[in-house]
Protein backbone atom coordinates (compact mmCIF):
# COMPACT_ATOMS: atom_id res chain seq x y z
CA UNK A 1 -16.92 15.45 9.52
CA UNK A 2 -16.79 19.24 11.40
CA UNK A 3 -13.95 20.25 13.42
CA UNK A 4 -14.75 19.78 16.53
CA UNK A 5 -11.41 20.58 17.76
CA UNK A 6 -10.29 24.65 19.01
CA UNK A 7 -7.46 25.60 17.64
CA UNK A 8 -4.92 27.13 20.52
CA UNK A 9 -5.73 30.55 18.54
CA UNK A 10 -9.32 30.17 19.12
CA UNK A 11 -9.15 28.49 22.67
CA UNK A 12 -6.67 31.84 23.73
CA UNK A 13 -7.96 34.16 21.43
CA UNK A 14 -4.68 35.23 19.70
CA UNK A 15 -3.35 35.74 16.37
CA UNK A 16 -2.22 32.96 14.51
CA UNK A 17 1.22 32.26 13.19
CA UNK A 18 1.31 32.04 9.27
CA UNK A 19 4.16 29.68 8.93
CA UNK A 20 3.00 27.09 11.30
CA UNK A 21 -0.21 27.15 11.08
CA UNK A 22 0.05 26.47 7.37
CA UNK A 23 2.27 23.30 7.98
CA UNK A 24 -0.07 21.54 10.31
CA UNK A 25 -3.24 21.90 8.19
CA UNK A 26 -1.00 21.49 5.16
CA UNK A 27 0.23 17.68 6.86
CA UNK A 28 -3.45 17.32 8.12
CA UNK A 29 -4.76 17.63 4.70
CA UNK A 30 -1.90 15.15 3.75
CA UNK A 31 -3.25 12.74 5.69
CA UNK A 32 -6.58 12.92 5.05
CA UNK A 33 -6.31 12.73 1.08
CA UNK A 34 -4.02 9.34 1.90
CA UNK A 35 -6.70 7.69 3.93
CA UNK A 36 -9.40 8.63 0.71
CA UNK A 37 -6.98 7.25 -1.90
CA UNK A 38 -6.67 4.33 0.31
CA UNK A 39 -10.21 4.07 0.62
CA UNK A 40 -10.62 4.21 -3.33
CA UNK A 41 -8.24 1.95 -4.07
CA UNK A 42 -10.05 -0.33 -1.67
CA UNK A 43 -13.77 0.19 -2.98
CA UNK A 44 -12.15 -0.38 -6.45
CA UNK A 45 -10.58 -3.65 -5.67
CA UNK A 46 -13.00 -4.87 -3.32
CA UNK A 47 -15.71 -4.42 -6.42
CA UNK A 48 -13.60 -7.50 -8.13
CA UNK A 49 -13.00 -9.52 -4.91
CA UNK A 50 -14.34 -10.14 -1.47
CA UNK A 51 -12.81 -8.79 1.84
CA UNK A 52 -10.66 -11.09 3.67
CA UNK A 53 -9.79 -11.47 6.74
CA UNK A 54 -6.70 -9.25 6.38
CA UNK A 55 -8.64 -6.69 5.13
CA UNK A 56 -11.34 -6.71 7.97
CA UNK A 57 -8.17 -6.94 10.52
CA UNK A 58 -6.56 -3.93 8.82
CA UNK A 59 -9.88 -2.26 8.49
CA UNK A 60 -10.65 -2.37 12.64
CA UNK A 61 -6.99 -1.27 12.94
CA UNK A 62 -7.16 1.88 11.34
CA UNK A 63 -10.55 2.55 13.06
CA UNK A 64 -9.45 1.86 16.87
CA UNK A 65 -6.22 4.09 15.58
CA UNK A 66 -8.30 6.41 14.75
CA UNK A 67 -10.51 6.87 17.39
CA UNK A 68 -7.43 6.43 19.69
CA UNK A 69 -6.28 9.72 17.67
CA UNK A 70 -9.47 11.36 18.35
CA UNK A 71 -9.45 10.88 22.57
CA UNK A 72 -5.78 11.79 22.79
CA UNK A 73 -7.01 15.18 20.83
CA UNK A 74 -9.11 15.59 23.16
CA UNK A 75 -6.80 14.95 26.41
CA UNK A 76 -4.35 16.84 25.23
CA UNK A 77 -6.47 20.37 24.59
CA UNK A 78 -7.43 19.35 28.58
CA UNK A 79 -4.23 19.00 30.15
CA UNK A 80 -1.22 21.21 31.41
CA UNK A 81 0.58 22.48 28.57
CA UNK A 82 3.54 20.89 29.53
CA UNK A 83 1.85 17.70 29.40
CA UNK A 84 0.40 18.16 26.10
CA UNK A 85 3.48 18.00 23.88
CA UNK A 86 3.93 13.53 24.29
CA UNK A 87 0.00 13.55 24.37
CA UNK A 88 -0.32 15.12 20.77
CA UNK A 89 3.02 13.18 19.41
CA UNK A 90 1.48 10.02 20.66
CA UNK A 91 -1.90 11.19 18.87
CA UNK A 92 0.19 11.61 15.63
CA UNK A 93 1.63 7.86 15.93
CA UNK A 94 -1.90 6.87 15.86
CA UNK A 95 -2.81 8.74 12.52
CA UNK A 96 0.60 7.19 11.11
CA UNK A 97 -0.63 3.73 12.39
CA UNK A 98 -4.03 3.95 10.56
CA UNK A 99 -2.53 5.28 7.72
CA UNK A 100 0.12 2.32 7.74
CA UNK A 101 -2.73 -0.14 7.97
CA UNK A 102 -4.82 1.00 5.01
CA UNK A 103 -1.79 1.02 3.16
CA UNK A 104 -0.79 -2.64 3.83
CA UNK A 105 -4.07 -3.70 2.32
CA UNK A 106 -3.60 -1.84 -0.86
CA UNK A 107 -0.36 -3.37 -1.23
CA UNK A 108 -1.59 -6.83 -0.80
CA UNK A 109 -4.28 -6.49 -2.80
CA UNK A 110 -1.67 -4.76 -5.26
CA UNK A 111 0.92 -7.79 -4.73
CA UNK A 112 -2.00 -10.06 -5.61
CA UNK A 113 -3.07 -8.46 -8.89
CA UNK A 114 0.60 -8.65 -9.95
CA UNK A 115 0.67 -12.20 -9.15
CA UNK A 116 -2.59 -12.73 -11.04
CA UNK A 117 -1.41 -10.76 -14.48
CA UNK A 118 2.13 -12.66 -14.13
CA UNK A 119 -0.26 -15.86 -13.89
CA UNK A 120 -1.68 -15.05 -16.83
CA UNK A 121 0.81 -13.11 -18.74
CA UNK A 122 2.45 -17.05 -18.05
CA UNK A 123 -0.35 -19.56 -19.01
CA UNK A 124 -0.73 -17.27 -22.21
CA UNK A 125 3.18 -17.79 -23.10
CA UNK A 126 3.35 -21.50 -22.53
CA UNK A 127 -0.21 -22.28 -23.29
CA UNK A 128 0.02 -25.37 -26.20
CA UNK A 129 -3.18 -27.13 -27.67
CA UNK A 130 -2.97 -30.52 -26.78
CA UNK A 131 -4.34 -31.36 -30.26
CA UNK A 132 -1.98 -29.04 -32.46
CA UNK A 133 1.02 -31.64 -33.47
CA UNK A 134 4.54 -30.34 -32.77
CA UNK A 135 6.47 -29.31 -36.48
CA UNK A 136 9.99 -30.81 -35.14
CA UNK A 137 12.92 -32.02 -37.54
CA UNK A 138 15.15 -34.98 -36.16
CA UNK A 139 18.38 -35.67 -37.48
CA UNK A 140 20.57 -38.88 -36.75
CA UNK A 141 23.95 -38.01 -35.73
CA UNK A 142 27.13 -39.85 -33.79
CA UNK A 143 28.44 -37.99 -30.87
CA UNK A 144 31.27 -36.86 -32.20
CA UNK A 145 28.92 -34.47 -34.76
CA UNK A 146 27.09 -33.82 -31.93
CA UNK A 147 30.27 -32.19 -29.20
CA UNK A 148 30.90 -30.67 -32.49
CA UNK A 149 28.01 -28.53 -32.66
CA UNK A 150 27.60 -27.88 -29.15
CA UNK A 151 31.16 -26.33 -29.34
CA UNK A 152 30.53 -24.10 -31.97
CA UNK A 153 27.33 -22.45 -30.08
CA UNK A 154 29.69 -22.04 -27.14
CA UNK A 155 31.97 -20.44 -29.16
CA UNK A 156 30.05 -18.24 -30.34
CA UNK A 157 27.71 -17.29 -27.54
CA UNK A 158 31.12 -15.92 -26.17
């Protein structure tokens, strides 16, 4: 995707100023590798499982955010400088909202492949074959011999 935005330096033909300009592509750049990590995570998961409807609500999110982003970029480089400060910090909350939605459906989908390896992790641990017969020793005993014993492993669990 070009740049199809002036800078201010371009649009007024000055120099620019190291320091800032270095921030804002530096937090730009930010973004941008967030939204591709976000989109790997999502082609890697989705190659396992279909989209739901979360992700397709998440997905149209980020892209009306987006675009919102994109037409208050262009309003503000058109308005009164005075004007264009709320313009671009509004066009900012849009990035952060498309950001914030791509990174809801990685954490579902990251919440849900927890939930499956805990499933597992937990069928594995109290998995028993039906057939297998249980080795157990039973011993007759009065209750007397049996407060006994009990007393003695709460002794000395303390």
């Amino acid at each position: 995707m070009a740049n199809r935005f002036k800078t201010l330096e371009e649009a007024f033909d000055v120099e620019s100023v190291d320091n800032t300009a270095d921030n804002a592509g530096a937090s730009n750049e930010d973004v941008k590798a967030a939204l591709a990590l976000a989109d790997d995570i999502d082609r890697q998961l989705s190659a396992t499982r279909g989209k739901d409807l979360h992700d397709t609500e998440m997905d149209e999110l980020a892209d009306l955010a987006i675009k919102a982003h994109m037409d208050l970029q262009d309003l503000g480089m058109n308005v009164e400088i005075r004007h264009a400060g709320e313009i671009f910090s509004s066009s900012s909350q849009m990035l952060k909202i498309a950001v914030d939605a791509k990174n809801a459906k990685v954490d579902k989908k990251l919440k849900m492949l927890k939930l499956q390896l805990d499933k597992l992790k937990l069928d594995r641990a109290t998995k028993h074959d039906v057939d297998e017969p249980l080795d157990v020793k039973a011993t007759m005993m009065d209750r007397n011999e049996l407060l006994k014993q009990l007393s003695e492993i709460e002794r000395d669990a303390k």
